[in-house]
N, C-alpha and C. Protein backbone atom coordinates (compact mmCIF):
# COMPACT_ATOMS: atom_id res chain seq x y z
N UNK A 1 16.14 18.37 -11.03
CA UNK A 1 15.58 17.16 -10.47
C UNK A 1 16.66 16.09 -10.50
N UNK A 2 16.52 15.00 -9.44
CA UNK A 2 17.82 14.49 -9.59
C UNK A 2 17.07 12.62 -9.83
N UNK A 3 17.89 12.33 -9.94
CA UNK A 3 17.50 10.69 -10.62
C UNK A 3 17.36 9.53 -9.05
N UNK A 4 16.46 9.00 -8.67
CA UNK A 4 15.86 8.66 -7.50
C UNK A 4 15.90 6.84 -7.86
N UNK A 5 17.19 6.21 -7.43
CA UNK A 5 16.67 4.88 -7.57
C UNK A 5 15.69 4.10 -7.28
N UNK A 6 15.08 3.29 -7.96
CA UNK A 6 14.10 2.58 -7.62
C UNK A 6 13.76 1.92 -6.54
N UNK A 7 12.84 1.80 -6.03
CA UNK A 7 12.84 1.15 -4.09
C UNK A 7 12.91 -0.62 -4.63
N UNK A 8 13.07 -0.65 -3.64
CA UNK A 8 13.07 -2.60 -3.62
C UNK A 8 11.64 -3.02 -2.72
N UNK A 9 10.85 -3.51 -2.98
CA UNK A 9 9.72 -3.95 -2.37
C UNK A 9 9.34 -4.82 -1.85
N UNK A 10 9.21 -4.96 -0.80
CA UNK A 10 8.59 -5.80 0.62
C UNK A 10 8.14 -7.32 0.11
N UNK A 11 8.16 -8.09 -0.12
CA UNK A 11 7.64 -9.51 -0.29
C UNK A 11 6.51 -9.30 -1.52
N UNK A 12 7.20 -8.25 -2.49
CA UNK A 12 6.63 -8.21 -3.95
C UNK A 12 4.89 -7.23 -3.67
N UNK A 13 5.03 -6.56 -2.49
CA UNK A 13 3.76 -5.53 -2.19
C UNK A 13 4.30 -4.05 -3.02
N UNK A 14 3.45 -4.23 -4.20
CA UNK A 14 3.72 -2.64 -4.86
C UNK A 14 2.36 -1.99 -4.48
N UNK A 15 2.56 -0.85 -4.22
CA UNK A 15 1.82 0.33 -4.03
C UNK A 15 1.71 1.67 -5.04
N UNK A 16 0.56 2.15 -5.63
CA UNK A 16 0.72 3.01 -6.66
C UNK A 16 -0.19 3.84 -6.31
N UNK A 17 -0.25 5.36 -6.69
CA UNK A 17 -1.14 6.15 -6.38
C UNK A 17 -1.96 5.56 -7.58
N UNK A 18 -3.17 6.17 -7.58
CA UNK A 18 -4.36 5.19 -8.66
C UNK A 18 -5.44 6.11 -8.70
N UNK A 19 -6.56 5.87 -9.18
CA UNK A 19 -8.09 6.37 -9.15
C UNK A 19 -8.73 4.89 -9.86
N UNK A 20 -9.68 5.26 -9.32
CA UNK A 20 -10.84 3.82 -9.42
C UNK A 20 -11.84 4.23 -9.29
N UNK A 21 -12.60 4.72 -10.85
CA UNK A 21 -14.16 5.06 -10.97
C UNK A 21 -14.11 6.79 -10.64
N UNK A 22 -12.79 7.36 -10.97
CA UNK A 22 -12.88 8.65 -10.87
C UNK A 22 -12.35 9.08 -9.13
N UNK A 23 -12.21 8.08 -8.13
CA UNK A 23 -12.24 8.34 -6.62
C UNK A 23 -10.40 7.98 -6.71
N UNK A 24 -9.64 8.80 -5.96
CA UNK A 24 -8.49 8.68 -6.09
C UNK A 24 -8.07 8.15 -4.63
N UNK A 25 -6.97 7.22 -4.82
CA UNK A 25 -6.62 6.27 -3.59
C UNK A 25 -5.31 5.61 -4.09
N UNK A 26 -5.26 4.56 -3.30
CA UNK A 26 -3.71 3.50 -3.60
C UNK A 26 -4.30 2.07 -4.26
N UNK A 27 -3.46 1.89 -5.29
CA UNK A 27 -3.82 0.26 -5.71
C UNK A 27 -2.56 -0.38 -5.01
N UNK A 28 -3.02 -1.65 -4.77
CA UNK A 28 -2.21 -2.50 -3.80
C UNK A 28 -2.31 -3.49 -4.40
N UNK A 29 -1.11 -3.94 -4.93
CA UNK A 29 -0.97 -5.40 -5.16
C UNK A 29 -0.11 -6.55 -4.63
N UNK A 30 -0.57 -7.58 -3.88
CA UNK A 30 -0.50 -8.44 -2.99
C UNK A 30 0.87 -9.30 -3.59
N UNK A 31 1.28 -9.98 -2.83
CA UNK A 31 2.37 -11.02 -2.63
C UNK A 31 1.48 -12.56 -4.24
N UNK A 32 0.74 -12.73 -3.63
CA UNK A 32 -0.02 -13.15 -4.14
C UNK A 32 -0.91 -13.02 -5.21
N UNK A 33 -0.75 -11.90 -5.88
CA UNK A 33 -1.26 -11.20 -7.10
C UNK A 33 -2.54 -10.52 -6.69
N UNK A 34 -3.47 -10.38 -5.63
CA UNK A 34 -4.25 -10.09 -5.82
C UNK A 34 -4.04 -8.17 -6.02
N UNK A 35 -5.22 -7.49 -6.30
CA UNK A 35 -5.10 -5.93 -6.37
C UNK A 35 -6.40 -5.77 -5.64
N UNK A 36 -5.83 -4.38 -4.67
CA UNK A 36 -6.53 -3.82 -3.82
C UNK A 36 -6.67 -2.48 -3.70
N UNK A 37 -7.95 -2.11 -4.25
CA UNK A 37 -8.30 -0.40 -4.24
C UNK A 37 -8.27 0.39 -3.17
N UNK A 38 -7.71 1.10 -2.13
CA UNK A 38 -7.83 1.70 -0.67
C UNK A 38 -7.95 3.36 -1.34
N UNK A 39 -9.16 3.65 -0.85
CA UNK A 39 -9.33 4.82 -0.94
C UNK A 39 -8.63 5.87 0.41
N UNK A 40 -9.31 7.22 0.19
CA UNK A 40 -8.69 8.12 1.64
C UNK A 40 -9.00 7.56 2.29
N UNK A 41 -10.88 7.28 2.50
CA UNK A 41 -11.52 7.01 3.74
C UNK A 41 -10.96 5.63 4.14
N UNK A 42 -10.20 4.97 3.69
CA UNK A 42 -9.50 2.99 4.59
C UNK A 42 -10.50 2.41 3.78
N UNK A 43 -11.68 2.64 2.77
CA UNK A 43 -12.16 2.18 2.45
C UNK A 43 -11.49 0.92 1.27
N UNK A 44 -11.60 -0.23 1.47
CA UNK A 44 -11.12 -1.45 0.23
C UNK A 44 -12.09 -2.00 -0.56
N UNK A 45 -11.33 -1.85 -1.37
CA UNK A 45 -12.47 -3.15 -2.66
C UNK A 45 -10.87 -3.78 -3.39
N UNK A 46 -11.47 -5.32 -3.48
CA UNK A 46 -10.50 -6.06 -4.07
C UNK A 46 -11.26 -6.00 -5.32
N UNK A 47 -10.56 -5.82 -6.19
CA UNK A 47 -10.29 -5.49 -7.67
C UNK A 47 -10.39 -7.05 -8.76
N UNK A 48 -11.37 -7.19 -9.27
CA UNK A 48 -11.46 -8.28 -10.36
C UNK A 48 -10.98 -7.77 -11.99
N UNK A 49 -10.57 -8.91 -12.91
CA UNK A 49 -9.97 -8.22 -14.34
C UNK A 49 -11.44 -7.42 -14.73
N UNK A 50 -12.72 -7.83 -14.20
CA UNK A 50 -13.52 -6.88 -15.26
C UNK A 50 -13.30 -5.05 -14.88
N UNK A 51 -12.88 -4.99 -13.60
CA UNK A 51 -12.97 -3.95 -12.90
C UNK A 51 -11.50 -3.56 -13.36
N UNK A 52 -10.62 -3.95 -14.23
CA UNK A 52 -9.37 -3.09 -14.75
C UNK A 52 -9.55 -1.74 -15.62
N UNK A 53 -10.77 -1.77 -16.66
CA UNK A 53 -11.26 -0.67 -17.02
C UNK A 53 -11.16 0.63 -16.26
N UNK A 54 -11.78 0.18 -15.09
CA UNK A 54 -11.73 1.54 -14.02
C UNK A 54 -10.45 2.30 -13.25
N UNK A 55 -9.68 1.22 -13.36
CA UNK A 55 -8.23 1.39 -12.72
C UNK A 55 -7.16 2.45 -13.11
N UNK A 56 -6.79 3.47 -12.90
CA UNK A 56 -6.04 4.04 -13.47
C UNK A 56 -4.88 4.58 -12.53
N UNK A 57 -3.24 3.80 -12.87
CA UNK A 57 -2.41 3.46 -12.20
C UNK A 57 -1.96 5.36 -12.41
N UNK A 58 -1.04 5.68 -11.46
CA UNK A 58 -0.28 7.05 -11.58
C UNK A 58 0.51 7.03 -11.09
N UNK A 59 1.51 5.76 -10.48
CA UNK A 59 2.85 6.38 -10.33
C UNK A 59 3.13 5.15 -8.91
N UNK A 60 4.17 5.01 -8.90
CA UNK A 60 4.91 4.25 -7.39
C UNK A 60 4.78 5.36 -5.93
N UNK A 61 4.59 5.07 -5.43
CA UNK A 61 4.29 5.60 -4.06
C UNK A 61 5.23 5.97 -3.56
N UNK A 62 6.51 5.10 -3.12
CA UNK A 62 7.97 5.06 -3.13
C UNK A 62 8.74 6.25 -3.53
N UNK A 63 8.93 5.72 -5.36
CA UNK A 63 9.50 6.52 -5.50
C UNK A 63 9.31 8.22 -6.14
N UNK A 64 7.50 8.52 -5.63
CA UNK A 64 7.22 9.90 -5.89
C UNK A 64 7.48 10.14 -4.45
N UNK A 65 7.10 10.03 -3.25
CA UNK A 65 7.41 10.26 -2.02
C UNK A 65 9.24 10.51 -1.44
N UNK A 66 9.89 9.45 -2.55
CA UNK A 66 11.46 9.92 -2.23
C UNK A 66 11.36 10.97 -3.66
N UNK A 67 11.52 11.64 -4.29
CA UNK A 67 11.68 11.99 -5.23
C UNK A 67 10.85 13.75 -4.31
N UNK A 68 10.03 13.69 -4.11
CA UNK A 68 9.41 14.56 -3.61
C UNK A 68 9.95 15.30 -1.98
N UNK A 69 10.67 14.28 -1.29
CA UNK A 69 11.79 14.63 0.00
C UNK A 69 12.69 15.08 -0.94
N UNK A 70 13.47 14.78 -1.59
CA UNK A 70 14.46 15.21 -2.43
C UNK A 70 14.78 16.66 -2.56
N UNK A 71 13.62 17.04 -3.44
CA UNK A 71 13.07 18.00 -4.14
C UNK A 71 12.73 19.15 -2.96
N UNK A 72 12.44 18.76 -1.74
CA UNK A 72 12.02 19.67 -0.28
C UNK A 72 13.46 20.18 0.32
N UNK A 73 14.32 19.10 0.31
CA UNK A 73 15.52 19.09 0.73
C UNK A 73 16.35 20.09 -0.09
N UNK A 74 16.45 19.96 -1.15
CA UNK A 74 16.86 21.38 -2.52
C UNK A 74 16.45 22.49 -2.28
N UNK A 75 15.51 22.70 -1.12
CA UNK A 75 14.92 24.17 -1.37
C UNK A 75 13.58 24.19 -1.87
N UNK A 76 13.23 23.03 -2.20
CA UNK A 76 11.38 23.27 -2.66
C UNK A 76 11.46 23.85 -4.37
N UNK A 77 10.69 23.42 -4.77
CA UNK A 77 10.23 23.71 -6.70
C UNK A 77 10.94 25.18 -7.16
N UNK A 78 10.46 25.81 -5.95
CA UNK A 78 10.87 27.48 -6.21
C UNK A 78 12.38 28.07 -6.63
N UNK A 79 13.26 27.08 -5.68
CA UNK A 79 14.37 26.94 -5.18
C UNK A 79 14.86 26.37 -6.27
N UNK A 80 14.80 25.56 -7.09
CA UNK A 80 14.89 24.33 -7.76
C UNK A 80 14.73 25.23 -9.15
N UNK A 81 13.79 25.51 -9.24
CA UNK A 81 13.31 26.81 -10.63
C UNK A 81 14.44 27.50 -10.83
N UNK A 82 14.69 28.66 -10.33
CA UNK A 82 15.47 29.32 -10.65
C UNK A 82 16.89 29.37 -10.14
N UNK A 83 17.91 27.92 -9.39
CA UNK A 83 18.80 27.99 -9.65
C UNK A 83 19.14 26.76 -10.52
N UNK A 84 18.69 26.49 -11.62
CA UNK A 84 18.48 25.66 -12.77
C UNK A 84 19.26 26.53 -13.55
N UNK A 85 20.66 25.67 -14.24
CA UNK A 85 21.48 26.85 -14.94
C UNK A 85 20.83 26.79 -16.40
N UNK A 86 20.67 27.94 -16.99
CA UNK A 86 19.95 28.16 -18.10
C UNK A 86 21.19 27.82 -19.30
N UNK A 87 20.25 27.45 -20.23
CA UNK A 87 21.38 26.83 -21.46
C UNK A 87 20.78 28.09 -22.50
N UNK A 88 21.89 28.82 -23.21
CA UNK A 88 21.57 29.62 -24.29
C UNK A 88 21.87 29.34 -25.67
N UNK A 89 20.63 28.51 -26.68
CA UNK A 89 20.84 27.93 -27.84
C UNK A 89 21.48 28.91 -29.03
């Protein structure tokens, strides 16, 4: 796996894969601080602190999506597996 610099982001719009109440989607957080739940269906709910409980962040969008071209570009996981040079302790 190779080391994937960090993206630089649009007028401070981060995007994270997420789940909210168990339903998995993107949290979006605004220029402006607000946070925005988008599920598959385009469905939104703007997000209040009581509703942080439910929130569960999983990762930058960015940089699993470059990290994941990367990784396709190498040959795919398979590819990647076994020409991984083995270390013998």
């Amino acid at each position: 796996m190779q080391t994937v610099a960090a993206p630089t982001s649009v007028g401070n719009l981060i995007v994270c894969y997420a789940t909210f109440h168990g339903e998995p989607g993107y949290a979006i957080r605004t220029p402006d601080r607000r946070v925005i739940f988008v599920d598959h269906d385009a469905q939104s709910v703007d997000l209040t602190t009581a509703d942080s409980a439910a929130l569960v962040l999983l990762g930058d969008v960015n940089l699993a999506e470059a990290q994941a071209l990367v990784d396709f570009l190498a040959g795919g996981a398979a590819q990647i597996c076994v020409s991984r040079r083995q270390e013998v302790a």
